[in-house]
N, C-alpha and C. Protein backbone atom coordinates (compact mmCIF):
# COMPACT_ATOMS: atom_id res chain seq x y z
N UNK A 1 0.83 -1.19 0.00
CA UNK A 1 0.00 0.00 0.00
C UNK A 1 0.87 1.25 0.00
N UNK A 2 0.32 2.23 -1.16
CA UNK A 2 1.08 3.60 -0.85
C UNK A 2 0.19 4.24 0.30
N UNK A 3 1.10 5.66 0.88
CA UNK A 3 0.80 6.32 1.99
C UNK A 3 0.76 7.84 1.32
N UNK A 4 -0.88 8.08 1.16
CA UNK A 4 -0.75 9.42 -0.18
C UNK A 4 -1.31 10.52 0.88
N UNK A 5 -0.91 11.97 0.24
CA UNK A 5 -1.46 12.83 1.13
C UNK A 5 -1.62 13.42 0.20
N UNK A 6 -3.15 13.92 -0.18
CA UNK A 6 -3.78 14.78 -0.72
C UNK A 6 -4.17 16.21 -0.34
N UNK A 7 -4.22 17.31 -1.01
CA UNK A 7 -4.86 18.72 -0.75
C UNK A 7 -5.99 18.76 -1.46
N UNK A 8 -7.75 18.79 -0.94
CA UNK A 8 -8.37 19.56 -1.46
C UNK A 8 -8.98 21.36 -1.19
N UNK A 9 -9.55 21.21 -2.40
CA UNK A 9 -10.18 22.62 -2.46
C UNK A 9 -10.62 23.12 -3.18
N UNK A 10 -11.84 24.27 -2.85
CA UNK A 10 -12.85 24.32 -3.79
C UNK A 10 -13.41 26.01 -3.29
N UNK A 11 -13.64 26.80 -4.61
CA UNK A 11 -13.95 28.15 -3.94
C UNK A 11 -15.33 28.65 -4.90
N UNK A 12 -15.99 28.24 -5.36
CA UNK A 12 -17.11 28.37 -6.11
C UNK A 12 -18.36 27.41 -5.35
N UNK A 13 -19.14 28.01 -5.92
CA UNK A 13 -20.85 27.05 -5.55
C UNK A 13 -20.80 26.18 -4.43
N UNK A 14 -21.30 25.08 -4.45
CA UNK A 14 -21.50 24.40 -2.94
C UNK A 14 -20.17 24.12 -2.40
N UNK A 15 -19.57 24.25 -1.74
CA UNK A 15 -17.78 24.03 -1.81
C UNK A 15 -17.94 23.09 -0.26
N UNK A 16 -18.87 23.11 0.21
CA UNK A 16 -19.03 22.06 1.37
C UNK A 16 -19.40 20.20 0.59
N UNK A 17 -20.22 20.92 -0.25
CA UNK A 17 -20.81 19.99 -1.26
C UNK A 17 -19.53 19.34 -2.28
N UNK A 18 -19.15 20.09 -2.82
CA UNK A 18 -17.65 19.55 -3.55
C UNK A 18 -16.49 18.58 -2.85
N UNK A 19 -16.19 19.26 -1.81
CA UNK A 19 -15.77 18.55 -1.01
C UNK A 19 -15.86 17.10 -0.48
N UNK A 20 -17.12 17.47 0.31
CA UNK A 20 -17.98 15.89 0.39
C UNK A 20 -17.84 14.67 -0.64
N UNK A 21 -17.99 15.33 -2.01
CA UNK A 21 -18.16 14.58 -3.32
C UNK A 21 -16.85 14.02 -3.43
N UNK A 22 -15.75 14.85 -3.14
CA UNK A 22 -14.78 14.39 -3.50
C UNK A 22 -14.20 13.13 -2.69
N UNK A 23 -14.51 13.42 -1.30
CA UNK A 23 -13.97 12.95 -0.56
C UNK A 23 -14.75 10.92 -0.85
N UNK A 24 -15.71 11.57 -0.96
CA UNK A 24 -16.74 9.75 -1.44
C UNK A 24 -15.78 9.22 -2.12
N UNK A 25 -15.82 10.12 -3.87
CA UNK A 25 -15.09 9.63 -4.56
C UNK A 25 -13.78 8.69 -5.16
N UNK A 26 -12.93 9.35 -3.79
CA UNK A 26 -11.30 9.33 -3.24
C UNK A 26 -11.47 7.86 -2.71
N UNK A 27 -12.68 8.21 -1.63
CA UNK A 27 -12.76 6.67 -0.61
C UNK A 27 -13.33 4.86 -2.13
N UNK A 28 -13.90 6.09 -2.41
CA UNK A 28 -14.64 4.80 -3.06
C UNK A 28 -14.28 4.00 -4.68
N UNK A 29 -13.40 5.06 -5.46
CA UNK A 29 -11.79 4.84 -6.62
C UNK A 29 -10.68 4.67 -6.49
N UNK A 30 -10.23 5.34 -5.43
CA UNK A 30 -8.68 5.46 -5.29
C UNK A 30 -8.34 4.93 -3.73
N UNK A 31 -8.87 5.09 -2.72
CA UNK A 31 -7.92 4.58 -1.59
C UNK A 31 -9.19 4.05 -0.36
N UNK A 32 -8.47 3.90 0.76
CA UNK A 32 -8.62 4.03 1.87
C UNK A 32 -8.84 5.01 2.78
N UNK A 33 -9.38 5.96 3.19
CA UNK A 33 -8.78 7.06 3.60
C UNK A 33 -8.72 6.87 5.01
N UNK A 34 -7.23 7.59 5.81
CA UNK A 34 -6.99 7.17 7.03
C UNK A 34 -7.30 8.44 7.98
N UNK A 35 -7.29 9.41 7.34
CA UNK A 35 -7.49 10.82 8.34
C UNK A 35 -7.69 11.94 7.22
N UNK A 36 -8.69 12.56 7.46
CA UNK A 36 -9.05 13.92 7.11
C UNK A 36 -9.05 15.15 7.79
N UNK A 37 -8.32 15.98 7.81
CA UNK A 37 -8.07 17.77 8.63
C UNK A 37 -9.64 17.78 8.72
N UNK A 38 -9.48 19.01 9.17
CA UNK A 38 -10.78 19.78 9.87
C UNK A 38 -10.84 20.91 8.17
N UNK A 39 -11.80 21.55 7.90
CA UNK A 39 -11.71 22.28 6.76
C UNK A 39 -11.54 23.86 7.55
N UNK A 40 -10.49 24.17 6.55
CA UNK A 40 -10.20 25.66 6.76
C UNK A 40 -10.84 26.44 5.85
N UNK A 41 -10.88 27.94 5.98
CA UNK A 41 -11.64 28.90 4.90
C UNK A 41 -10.09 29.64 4.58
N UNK A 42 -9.89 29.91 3.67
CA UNK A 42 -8.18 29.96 3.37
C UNK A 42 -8.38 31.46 2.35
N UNK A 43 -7.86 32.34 2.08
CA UNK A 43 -7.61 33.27 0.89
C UNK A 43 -7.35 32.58 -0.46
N UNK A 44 -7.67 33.19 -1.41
CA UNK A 44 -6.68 32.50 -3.11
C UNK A 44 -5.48 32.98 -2.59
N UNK A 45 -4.91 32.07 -3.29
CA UNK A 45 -3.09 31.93 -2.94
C UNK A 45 -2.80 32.06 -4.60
N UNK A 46 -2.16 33.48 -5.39
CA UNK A 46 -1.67 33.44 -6.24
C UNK A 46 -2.17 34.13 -7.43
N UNK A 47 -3.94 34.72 -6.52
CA UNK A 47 -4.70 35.29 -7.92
C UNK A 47 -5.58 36.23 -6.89
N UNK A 48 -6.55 37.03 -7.53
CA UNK A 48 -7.11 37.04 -6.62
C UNK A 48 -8.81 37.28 -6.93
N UNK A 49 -9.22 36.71 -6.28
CA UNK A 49 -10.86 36.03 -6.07
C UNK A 49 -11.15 36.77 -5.12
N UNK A 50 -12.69 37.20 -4.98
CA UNK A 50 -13.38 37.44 -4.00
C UNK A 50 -13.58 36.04 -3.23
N UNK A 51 -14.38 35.15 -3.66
CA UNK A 51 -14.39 33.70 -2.83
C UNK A 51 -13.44 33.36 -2.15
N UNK A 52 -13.78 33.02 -0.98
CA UNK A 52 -12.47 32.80 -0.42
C UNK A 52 -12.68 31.19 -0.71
N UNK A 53 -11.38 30.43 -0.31
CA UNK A 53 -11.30 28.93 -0.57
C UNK A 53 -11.64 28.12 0.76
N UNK A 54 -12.08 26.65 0.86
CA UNK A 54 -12.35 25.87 1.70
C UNK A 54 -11.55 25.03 1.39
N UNK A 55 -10.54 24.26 2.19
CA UNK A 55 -9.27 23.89 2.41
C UNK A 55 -9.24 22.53 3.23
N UNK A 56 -8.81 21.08 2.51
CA UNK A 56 -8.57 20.30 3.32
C UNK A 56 -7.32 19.44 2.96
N UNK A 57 -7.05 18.64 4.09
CA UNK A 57 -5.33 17.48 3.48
C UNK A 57 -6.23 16.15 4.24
N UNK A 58 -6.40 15.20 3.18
CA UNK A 58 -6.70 13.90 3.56
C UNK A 58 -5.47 12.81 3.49
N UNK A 59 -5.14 11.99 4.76
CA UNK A 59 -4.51 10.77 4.06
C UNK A 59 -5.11 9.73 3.61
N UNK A 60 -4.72 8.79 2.89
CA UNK A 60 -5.38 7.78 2.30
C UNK A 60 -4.15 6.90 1.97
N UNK A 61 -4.56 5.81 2.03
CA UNK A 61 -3.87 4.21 1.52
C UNK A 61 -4.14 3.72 0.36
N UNK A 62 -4.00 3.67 -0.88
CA UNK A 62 -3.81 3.08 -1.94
C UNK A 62 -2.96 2.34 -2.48
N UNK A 63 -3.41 1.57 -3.73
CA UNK A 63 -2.29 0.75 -4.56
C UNK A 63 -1.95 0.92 -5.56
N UNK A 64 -2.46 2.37 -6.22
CA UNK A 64 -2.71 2.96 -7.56
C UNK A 64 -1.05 3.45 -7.58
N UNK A 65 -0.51 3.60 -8.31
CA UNK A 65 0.63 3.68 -8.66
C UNK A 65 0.61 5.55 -8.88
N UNK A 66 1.70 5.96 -8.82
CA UNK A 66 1.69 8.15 -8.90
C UNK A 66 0.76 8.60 -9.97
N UNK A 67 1.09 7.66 -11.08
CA UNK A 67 0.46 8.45 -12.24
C UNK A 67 -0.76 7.61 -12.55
N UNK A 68 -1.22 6.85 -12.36
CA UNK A 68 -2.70 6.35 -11.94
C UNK A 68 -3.46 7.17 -10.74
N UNK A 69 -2.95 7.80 -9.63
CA UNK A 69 -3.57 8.57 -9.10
C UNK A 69 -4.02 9.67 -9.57
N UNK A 70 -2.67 10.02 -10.15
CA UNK A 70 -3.43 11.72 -10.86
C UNK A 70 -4.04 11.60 -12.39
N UNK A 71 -4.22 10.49 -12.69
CA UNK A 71 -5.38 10.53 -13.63
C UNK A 71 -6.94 10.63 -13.16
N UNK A 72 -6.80 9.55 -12.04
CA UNK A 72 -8.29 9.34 -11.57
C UNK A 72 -8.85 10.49 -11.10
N UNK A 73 -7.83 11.37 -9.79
CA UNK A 73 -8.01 12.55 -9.13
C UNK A 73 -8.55 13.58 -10.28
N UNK A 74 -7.48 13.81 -11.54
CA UNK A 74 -8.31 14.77 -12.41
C UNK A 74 -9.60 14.02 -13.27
N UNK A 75 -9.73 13.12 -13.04
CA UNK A 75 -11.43 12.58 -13.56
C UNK A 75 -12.46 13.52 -12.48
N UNK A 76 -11.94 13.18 -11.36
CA UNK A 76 -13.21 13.49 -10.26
C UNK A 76 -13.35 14.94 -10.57
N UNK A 77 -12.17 15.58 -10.70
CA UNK A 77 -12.00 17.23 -10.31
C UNK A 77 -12.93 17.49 -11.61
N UNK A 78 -12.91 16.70 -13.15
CA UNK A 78 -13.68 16.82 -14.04
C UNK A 78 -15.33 16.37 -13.95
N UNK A 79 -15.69 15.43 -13.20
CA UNK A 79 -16.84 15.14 -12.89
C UNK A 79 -17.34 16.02 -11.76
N UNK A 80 -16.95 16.70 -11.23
CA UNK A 80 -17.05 17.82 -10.28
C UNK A 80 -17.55 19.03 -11.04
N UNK A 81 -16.86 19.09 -12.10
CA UNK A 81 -17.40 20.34 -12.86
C UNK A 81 -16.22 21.34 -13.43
N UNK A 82 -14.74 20.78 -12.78
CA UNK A 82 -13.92 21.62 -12.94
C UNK A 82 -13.47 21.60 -14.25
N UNK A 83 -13.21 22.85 -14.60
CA UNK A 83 -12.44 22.73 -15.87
C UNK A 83 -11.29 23.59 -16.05
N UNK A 84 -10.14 23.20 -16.60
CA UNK A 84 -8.93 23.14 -16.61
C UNK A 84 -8.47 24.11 -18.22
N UNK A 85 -8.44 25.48 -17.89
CA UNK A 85 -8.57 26.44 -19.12
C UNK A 85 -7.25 27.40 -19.16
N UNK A 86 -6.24 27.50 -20.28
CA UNK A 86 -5.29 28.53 -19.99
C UNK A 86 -4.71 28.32 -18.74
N UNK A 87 -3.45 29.13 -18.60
CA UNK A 87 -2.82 29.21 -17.45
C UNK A 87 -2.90 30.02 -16.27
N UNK A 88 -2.42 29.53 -15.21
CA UNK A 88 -2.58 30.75 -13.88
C UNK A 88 -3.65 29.99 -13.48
N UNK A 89 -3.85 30.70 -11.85
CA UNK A 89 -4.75 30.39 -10.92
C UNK A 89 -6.07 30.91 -11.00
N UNK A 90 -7.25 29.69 -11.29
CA UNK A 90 -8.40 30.31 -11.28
C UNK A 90 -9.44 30.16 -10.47
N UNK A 91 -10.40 30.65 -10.21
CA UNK A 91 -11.70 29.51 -9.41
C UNK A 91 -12.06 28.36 -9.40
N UNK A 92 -12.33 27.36 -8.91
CA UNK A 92 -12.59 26.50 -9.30
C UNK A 92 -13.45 25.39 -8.12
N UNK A 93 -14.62 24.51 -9.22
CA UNK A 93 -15.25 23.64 -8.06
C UNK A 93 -14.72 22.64 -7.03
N UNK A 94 -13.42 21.99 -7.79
CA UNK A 94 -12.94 21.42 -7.17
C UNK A 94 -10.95 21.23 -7.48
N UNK A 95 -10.61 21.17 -6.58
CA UNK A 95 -8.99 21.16 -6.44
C UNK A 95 -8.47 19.85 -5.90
N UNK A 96 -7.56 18.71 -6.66
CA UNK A 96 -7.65 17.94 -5.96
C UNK A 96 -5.51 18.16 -6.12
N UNK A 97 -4.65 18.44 -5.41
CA UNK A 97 -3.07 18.09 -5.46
C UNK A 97 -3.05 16.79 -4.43
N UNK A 98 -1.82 16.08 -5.26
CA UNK A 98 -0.63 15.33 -4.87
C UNK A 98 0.10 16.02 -3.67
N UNK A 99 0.52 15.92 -2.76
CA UNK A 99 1.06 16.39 -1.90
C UNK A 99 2.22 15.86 -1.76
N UNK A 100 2.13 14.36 -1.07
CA UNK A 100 3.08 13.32 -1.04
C UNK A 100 2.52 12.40 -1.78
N UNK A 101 3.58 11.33 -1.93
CA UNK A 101 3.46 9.76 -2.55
C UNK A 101 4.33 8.93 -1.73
N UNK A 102 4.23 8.34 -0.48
CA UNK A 102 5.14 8.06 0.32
C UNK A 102 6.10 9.06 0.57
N UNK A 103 7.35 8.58 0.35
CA UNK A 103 8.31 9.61 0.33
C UNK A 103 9.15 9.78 -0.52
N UNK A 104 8.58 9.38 -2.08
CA UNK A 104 9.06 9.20 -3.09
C UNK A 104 8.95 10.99 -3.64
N UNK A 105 10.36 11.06 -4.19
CA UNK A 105 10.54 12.22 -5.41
C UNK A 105 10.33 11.87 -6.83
N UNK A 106 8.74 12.74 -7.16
CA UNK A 106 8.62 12.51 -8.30
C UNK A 106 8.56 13.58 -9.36
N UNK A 107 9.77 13.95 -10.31
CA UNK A 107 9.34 14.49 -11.17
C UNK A 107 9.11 14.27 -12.59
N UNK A 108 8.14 14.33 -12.95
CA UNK A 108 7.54 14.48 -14.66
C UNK A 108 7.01 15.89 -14.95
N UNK A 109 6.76 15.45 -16.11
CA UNK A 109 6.20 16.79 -17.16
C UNK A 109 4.91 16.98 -15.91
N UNK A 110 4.17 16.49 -16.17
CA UNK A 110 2.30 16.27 -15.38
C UNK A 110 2.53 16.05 -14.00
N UNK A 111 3.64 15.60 -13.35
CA UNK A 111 3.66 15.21 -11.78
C UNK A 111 4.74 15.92 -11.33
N UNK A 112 5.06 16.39 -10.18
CA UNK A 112 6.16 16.62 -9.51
C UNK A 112 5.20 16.39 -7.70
N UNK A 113 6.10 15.52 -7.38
CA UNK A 113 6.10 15.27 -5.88
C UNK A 113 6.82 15.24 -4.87
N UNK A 114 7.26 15.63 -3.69
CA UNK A 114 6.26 16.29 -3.55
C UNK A 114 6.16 17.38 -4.02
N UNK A 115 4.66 18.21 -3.85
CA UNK A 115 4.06 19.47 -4.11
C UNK A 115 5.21 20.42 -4.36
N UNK A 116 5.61 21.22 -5.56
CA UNK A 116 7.12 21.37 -5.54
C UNK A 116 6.55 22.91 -4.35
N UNK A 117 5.31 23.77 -4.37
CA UNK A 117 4.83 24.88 -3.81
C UNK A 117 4.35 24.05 -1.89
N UNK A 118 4.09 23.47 -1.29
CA UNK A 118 3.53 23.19 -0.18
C UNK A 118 4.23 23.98 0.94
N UNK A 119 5.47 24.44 0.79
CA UNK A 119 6.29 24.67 1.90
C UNK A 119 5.77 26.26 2.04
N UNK A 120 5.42 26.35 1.01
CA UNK A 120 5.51 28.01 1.02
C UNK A 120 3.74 28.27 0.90
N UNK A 121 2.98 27.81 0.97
CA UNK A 121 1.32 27.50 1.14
C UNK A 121 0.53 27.58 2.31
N UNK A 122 0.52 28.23 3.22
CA UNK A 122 -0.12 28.29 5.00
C UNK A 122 -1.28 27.01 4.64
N UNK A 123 -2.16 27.45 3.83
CA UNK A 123 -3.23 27.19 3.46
C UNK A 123 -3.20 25.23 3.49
N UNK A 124 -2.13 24.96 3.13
CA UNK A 124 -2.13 23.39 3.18
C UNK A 124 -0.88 22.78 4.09
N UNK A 125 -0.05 23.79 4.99
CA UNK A 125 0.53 23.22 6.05
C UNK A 125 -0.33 22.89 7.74
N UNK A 126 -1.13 24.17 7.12
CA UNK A 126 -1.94 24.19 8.68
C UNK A 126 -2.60 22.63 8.80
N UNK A 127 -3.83 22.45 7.84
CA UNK A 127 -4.08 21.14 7.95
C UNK A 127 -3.54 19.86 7.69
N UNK A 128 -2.01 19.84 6.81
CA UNK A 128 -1.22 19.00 6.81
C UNK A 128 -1.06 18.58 8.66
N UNK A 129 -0.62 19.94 9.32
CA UNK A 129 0.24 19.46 10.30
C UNK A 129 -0.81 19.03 11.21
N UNK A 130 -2.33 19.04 10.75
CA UNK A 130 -3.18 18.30 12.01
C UNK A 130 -3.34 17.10 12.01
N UNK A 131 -3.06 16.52 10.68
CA UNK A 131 -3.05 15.26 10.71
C UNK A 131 -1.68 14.59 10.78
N UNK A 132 -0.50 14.81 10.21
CA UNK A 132 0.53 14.84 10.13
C UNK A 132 2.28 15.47 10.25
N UNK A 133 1.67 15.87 11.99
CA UNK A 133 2.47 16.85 12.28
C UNK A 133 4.27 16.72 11.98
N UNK A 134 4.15 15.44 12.15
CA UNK A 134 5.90 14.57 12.09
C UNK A 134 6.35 14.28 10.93
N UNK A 135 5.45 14.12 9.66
CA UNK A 135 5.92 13.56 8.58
C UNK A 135 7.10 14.74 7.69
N UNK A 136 7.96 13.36 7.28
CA UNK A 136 9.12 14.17 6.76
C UNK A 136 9.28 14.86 5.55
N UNK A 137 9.61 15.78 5.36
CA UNK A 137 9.42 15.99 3.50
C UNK A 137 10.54 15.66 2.78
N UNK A 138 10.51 15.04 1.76
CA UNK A 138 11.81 14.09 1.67
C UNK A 138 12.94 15.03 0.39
N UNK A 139 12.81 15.76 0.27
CA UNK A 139 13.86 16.75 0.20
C UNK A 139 14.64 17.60 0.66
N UNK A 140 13.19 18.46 1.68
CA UNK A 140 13.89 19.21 2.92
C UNK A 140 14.46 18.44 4.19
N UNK A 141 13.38 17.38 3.75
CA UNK A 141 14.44 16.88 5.88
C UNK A 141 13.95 18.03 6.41
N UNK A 142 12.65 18.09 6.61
CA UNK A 142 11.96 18.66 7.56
C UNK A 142 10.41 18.65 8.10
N UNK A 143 10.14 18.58 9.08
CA UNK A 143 8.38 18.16 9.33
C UNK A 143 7.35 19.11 9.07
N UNK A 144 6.66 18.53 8.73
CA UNK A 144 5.50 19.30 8.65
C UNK A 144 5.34 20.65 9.53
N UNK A 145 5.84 20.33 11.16
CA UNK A 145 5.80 20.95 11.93
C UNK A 145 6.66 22.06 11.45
N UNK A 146 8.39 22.08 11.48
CA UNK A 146 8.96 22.57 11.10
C UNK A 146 8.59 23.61 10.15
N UNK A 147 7.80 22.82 8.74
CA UNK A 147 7.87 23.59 7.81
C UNK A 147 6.98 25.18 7.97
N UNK A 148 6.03 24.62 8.74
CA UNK A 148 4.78 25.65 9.13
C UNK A 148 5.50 26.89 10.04
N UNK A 149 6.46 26.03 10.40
CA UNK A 149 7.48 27.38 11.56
C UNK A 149 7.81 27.97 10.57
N UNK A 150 8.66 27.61 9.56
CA UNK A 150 9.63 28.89 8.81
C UNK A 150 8.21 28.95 7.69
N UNK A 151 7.65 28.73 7.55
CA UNK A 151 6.80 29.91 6.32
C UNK A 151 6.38 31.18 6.62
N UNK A 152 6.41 31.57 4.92
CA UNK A 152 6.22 33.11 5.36
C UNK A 152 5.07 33.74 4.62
N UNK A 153 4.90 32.67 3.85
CA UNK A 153 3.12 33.03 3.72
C UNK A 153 1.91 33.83 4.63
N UNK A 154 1.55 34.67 4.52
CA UNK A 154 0.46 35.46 5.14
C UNK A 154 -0.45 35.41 5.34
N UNK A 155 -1.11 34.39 4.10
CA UNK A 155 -2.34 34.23 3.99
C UNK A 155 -3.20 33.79 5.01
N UNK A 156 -4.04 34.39 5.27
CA UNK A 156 -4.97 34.01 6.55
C UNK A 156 -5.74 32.14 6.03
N UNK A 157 -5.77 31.58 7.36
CA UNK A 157 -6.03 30.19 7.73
C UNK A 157 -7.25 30.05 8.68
N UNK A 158 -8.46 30.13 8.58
CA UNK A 158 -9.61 29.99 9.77
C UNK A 158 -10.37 28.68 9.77
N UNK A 159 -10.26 28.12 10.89
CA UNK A 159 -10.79 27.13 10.89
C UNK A 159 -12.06 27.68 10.33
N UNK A 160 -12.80 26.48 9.69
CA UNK A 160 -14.23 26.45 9.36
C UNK A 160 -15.52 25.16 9.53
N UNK A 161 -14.97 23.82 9.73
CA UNK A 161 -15.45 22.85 10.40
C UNK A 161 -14.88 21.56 9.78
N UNK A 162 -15.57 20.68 10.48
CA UNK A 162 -15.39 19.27 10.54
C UNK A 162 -15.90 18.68 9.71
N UNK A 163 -15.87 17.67 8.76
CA UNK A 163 -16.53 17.04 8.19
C UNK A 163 -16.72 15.34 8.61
């Protein structure tokens, strides 16, 4: 079994609802899931939106291999409604990143793992580190915990609930 850590997120229309969907989805195509964060209400990171974003990091157990994951993941994000137009950061129903893949370094054209942006993201360390405060990032050699210390990201992080 791989040990995957996912980021979702979603800043348009039902985004409690997206979420939910996704999360079925995840459990019921691709893995196991072993722990889900609490959802945060997060700023856009990189553009800027009035919507603010709803923010979660799930782990999950799978056997799907890196690039079998991120095919399926962008099916859902497509059966979700999202669509994937031009470049740059846009709105969207649903957000599904790769975070980790064990503790494998992966880069391709379509994949790079981990998240080559996470360190520098408030938005997906905060709930990384609730579920996974210790885990290592296997480039930096540094924890989750750690990483959330030295960022310098601004972006505001509010809790928003449980699912």
């Amino acid at each position: 079994m791989n040990n995957v850590f996912l980021l979702l997120g979603s800043n348009i229309g039902d985004k409690i609802g997206y979420l939910k969907s996704a999360i079925k989805s995840i459990n019921q195509g691709v893995g196991t899931i072993v722990k889900i964060s609490p959802v945060y209400q997060t700023e856009p990171w990189g553009y800027q939106d009035p919507n603010p974003y709803l923010n979660l990091v799930l782990q999950l157990d799978t056997s799907l291999e890196p690039q079998e994951l991120l095919k399926i993941t962008q099916q859902i994000e497509k059966t979700l409604g999202r669509v994937r137009e031009g470049v740059g950061y846009k709105a969207r129903t649903i957000d599904i990143d790769i975070l980790y893949f064990n503790s494998q370094i992966i880069n391709l054209p379509d994949l790079k793992v981990p998240h080559p942006l996470l360190q520098n993201r408030m938005f997906v360390l905060k709930p990384l580190y609730d579920i996974a405060p210790d885990f290592l990032h296997p480039l930096f050699k540094l924890t989750t915990w750690q990483l959330l210390e030295k960022c310098v990201d601004s972006g505001k992080v509010f809790f928003y609930c449980n699912l």
